[in-house]
N, C-alpha and C. Protein backbone atom coordinates (compact mmCIF):
# COMPACT_ATOMS: atom_id res chain seq x y z
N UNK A 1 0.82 -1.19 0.00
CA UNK A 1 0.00 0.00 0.00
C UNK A 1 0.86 1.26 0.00
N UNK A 2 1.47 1.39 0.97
CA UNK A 2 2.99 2.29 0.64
C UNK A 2 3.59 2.54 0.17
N UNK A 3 3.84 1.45 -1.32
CA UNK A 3 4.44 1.92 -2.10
C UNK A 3 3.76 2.26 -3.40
N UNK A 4 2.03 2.31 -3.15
CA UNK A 4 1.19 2.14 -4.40
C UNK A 4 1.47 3.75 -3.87
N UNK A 5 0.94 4.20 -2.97
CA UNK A 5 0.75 5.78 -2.46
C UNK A 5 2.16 6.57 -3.04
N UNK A 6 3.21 5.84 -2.79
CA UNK A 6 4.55 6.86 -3.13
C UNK A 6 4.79 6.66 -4.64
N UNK A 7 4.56 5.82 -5.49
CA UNK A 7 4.13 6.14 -6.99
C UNK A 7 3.53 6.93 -7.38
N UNK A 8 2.24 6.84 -6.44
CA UNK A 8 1.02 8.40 -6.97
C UNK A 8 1.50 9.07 -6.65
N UNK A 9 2.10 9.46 -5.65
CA UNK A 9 3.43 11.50 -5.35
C UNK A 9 4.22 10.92 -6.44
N UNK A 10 4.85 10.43 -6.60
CA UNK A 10 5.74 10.38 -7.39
C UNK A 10 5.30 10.76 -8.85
N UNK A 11 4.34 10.47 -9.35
CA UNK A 11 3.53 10.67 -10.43
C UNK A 11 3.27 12.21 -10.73
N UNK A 12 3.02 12.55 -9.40
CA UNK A 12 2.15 13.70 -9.07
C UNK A 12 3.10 14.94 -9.30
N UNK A 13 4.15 14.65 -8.44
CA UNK A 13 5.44 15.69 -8.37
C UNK A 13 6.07 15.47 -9.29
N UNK A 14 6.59 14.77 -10.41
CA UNK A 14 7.22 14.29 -11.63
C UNK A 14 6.51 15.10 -12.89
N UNK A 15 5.30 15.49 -12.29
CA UNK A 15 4.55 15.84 -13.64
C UNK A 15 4.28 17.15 -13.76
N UNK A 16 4.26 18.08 -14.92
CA UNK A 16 4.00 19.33 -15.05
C UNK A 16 2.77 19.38 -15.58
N UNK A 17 1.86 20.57 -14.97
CA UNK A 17 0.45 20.87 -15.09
C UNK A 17 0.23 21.10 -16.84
N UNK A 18 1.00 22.41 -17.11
CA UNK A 18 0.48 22.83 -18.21
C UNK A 18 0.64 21.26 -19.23
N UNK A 19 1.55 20.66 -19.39
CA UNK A 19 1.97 19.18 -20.10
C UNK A 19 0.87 18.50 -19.70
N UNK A 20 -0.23 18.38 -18.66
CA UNK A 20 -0.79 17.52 -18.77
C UNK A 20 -1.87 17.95 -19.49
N UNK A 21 -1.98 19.19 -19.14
CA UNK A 21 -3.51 19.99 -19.63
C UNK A 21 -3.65 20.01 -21.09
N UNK A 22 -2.28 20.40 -21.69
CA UNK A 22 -2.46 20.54 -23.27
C UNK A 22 -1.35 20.46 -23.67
N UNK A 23 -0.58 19.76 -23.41
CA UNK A 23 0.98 18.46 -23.96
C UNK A 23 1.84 19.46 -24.80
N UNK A 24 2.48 19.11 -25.40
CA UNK A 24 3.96 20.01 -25.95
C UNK A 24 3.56 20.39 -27.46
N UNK A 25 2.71 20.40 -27.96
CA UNK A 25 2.45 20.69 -29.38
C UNK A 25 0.46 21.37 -29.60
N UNK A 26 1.00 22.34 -30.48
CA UNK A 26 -0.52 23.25 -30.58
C UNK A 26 -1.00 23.83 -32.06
N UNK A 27 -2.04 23.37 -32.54
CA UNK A 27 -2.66 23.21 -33.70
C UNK A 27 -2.74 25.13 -33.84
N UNK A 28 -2.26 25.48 -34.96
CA UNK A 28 -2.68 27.00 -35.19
C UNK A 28 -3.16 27.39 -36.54
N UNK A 29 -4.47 28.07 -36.67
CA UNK A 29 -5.05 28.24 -37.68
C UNK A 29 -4.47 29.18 -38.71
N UNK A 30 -4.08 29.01 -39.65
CA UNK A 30 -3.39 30.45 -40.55
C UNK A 30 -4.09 30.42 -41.47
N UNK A 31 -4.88 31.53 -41.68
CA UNK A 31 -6.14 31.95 -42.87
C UNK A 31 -4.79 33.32 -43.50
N UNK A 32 -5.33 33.01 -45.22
CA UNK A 32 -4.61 34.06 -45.97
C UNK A 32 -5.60 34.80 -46.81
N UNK A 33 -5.46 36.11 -47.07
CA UNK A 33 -6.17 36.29 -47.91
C UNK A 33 -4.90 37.27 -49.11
N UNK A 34 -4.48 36.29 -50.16
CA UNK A 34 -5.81 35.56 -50.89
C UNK A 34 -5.26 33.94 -50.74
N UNK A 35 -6.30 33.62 -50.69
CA UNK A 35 -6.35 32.00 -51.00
C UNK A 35 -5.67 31.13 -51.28
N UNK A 36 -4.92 30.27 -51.07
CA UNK A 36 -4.08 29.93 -51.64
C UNK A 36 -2.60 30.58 -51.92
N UNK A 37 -2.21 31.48 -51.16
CA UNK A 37 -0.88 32.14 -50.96
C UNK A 37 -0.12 30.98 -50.50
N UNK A 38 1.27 30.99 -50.48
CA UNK A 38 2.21 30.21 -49.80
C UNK A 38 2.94 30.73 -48.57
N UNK A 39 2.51 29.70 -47.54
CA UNK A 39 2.99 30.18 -46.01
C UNK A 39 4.47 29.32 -45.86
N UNK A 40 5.31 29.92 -45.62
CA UNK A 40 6.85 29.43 -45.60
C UNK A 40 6.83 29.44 -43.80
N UNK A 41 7.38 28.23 -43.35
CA UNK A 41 8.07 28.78 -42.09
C UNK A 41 9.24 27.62 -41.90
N UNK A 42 10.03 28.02 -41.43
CA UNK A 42 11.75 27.39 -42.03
C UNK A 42 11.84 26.63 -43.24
N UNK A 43 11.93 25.58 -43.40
CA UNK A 43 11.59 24.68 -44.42
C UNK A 43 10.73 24.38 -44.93
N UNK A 44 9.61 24.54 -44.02
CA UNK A 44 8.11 23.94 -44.26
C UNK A 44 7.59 25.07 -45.17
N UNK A 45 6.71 24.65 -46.03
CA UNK A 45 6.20 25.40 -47.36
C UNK A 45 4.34 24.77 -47.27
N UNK A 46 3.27 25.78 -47.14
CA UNK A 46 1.78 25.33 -47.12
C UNK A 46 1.03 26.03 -47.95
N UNK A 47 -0.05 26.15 -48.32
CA UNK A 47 -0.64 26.61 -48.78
C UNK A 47 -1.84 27.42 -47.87
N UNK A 48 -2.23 28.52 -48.24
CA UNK A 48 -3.33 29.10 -46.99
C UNK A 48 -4.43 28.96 -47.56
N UNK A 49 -4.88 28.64 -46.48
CA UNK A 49 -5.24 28.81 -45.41
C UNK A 49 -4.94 27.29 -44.82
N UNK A 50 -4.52 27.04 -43.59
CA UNK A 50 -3.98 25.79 -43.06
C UNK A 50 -3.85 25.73 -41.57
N UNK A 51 -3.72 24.39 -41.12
CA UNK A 51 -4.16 24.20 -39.80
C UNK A 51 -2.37 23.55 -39.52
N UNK A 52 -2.04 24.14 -39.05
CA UNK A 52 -0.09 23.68 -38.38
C UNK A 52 0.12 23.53 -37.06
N UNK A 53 0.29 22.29 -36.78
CA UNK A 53 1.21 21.86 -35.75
C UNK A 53 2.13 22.12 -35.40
N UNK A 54 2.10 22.62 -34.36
CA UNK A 54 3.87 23.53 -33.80
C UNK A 54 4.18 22.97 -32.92
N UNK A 55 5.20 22.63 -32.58
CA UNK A 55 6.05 21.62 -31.49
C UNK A 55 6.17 23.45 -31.06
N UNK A 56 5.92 23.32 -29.42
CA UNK A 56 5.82 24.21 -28.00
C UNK A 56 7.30 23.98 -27.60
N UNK A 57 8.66 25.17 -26.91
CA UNK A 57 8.95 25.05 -26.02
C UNK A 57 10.59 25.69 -26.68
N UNK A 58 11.53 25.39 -26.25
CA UNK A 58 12.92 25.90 -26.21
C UNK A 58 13.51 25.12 -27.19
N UNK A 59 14.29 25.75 -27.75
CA UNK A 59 15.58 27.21 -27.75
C UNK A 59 14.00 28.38 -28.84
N UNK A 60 13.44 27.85 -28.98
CA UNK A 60 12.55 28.28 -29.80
C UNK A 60 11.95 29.73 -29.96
N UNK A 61 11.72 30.51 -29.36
CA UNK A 61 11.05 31.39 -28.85
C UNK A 61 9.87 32.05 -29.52
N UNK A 62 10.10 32.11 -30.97
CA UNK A 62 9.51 32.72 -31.59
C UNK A 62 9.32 31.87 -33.36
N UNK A 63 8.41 32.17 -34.30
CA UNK A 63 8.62 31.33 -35.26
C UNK A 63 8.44 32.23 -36.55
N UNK A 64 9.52 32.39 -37.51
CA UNK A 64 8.86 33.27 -38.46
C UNK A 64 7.99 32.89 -39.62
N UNK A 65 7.16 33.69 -40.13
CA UNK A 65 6.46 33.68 -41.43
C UNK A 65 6.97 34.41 -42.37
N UNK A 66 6.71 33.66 -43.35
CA UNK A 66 6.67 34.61 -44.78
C UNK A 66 5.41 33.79 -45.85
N UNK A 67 4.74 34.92 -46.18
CA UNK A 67 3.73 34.57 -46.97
C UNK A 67 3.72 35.57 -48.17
N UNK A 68 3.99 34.41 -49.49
CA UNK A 68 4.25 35.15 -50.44
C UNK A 68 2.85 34.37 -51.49
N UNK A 69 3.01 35.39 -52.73
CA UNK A 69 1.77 35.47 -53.27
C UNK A 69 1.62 36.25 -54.79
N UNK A 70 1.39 35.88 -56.01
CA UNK A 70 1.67 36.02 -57.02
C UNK A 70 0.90 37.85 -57.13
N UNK A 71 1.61 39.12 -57.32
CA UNK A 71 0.92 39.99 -57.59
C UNK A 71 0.64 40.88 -56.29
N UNK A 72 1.37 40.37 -54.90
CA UNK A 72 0.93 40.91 -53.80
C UNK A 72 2.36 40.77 -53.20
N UNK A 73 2.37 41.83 -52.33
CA UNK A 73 3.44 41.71 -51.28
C UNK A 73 4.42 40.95 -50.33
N UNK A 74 5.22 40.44 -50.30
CA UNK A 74 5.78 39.48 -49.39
C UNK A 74 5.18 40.22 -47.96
N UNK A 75 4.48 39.22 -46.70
CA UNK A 75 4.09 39.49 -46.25
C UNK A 75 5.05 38.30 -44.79
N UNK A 76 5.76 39.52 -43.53
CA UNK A 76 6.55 38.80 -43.15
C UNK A 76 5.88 38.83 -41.35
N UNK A 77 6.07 37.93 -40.71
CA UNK A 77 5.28 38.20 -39.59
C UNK A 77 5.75 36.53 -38.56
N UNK A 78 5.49 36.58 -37.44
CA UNK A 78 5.59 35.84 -36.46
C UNK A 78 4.92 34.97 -35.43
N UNK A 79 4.68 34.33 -34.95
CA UNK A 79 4.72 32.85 -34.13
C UNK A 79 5.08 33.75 -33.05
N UNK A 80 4.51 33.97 -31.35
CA UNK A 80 5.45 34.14 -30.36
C UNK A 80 4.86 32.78 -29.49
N UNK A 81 5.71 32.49 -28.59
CA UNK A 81 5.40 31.35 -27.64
C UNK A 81 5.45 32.39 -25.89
N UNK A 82 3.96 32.30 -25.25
CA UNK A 82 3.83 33.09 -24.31
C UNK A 82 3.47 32.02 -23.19
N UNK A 83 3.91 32.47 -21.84
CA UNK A 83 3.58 31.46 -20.76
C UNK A 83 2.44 31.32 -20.66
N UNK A 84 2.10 29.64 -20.40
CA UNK A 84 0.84 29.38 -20.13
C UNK A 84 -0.02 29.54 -18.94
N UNK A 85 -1.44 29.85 -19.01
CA UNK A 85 -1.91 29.76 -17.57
C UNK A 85 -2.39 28.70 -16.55
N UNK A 86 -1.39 27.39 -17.44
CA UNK A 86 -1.29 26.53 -16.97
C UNK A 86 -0.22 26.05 -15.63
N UNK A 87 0.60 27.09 -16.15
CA UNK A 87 1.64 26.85 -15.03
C UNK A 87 1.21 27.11 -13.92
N UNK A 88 0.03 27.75 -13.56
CA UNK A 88 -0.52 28.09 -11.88
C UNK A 88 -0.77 26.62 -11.34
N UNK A 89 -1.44 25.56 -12.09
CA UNK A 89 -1.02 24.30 -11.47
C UNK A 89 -0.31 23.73 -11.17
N UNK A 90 1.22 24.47 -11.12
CA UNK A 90 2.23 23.92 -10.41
C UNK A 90 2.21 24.19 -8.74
N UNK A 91 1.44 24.91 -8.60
CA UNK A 91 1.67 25.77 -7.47
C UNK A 91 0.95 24.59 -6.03
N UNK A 92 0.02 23.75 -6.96
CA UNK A 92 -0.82 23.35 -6.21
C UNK A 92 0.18 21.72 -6.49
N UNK A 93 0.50 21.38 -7.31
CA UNK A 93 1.31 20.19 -7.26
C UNK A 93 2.57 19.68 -7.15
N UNK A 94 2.99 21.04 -6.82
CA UNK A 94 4.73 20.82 -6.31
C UNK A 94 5.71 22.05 -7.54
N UNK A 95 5.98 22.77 -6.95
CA UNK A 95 6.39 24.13 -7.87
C UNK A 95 7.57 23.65 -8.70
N UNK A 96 8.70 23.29 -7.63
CA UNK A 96 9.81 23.13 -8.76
C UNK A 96 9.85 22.06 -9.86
N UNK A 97 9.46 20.43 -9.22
CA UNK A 97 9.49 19.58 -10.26
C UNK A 97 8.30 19.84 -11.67
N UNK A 98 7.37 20.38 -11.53
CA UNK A 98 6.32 20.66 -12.22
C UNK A 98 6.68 21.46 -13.16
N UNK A 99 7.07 22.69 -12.82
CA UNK A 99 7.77 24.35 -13.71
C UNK A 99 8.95 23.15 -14.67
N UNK A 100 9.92 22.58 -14.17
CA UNK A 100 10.86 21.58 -15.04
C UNK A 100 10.11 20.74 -16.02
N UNK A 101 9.23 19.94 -15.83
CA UNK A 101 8.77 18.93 -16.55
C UNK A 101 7.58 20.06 -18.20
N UNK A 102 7.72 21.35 -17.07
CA UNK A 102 6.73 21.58 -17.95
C UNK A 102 7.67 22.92 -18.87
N UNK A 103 8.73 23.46 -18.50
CA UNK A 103 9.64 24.15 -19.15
C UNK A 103 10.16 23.19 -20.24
N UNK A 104 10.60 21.99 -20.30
CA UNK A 104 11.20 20.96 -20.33
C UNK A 104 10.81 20.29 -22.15
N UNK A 105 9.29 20.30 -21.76
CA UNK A 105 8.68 19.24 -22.55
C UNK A 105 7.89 20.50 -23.52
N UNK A 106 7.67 21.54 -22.83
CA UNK A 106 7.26 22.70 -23.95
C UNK A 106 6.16 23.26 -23.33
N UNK A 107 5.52 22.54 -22.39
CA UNK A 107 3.74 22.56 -22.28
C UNK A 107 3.73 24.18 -21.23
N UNK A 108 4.72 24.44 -20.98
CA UNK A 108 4.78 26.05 -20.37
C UNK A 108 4.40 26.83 -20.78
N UNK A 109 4.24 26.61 -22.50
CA UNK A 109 3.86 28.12 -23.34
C UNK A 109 2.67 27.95 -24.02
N UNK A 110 2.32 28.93 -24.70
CA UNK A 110 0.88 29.29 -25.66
C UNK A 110 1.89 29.46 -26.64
N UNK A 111 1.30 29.13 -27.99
CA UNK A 111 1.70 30.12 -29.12
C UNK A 111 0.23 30.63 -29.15
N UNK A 112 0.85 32.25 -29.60
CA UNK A 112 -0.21 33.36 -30.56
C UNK A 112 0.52 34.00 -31.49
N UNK A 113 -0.13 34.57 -32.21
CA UNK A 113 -1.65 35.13 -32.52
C UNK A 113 -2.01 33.36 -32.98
N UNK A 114 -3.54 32.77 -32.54
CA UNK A 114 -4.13 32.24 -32.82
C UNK A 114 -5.73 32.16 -32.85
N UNK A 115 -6.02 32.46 -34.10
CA UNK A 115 -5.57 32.16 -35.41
C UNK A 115 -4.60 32.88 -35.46
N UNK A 116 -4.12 33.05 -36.56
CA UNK A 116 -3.23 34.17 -37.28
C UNK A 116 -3.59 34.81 -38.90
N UNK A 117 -4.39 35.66 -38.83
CA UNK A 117 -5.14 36.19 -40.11
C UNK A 117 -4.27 37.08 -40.70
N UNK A 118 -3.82 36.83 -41.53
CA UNK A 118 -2.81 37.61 -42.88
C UNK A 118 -3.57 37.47 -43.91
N UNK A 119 -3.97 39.48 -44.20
CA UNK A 119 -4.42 39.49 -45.35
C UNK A 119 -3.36 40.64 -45.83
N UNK A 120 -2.82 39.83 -47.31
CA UNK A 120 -2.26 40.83 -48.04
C UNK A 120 -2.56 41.77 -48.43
N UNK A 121 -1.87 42.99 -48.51
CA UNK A 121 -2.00 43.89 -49.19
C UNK A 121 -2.65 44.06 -50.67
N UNK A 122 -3.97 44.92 -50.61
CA UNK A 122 -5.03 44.84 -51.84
C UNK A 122 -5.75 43.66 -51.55
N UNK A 123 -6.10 43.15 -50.59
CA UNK A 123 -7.28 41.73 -50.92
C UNK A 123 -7.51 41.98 -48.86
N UNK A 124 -8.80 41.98 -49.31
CA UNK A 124 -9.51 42.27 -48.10
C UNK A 124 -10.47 41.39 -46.96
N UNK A 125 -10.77 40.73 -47.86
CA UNK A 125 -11.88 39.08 -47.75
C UNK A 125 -11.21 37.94 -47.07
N UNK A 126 -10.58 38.18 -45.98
CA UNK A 126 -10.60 37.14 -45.64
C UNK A 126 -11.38 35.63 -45.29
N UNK A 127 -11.53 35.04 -45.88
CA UNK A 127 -12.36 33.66 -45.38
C UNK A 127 -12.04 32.73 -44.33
N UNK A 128 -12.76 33.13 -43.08
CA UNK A 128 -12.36 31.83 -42.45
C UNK A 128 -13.37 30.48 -42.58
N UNK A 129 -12.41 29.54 -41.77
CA UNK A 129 -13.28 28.50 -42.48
C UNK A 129 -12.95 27.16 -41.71
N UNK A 130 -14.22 26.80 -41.28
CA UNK A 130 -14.22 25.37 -40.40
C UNK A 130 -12.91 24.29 -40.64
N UNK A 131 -12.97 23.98 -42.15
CA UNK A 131 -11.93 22.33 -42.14
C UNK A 131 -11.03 22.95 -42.91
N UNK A 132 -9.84 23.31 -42.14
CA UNK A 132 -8.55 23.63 -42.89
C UNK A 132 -7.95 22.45 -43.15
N UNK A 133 -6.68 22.03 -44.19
CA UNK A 133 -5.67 21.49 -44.47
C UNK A 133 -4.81 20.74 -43.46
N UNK A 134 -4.26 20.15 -42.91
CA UNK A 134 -3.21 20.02 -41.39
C UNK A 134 -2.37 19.40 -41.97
N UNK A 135 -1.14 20.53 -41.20
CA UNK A 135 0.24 20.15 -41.32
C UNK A 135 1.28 19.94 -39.80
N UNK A 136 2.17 19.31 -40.42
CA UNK A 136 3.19 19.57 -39.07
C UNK A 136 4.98 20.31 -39.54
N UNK A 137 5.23 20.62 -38.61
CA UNK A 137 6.07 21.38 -38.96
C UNK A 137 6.88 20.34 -38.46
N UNK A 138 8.45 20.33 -39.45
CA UNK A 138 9.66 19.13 -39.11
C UNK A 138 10.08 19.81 -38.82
């Protein structure tokens, strides 16, 4: 019985809140207008409007865009990763091991702007829209 109980602390204090609440990776909507523009972010190349998977957490901080587009502006813009308000559940489950597991694994941060609505220059209409595309970023 004693040692079923010191597994569950162990479980308990081993684990970071925000990581459990909403784990190290976060779906973000990118609507373009116009349609079909190309969203670049490092390597990765999409088409807009699209639904992207972003791996959460360090050395990372920030993620850039470029959305380019036949007849319209290169349009350049950013990804920030902001603390989550998840981390207040560390407070209640053990501060230091929790803040680690959850600095650690990524689940500390938000990315925003989400969505992220880029409309180019001269095109005004943005469409949003229930079933985007999904990608992940390598």
């Amino acid at each position: 019985m004693i040692k079923k109980f010191a597994g569950i602390l162990l479980i308990i204090f081993l684990s970071g809140c925000a990581t459990i609440m909403h784990g190290d990776s976060q779906y973000v909507n990118i609507y373009t207008c116009p349609v079909g523009a190309t969203i670049k972010m490092g390597s990765n190349k999409f088409q807009g409007p699209a639904k992207i998977l972003i791996k959460r957490g360090m050395p990372i901080e920030e993620y850039a865009i470029v959305v380019e587009s036949p007849g319209y502006k290169t349009v350049y813009t950013t990804i920030r990763q902001k603390p989550s308000g998840w981390l207040w559940g560390n407070v209640i489950f053990g501060i230091i091991p929790g803040l680690a597991v959850d600095y650690i694994t990524g689940g500390a941060y938000d990315l925003e702007p989400e969505p992220l609505i880029i409309s180019m220059e001269g095109c005004s209409n943005v469409k949003l829209q229930d079933k985007l595309p999904v990608y992940k970023i390598k």
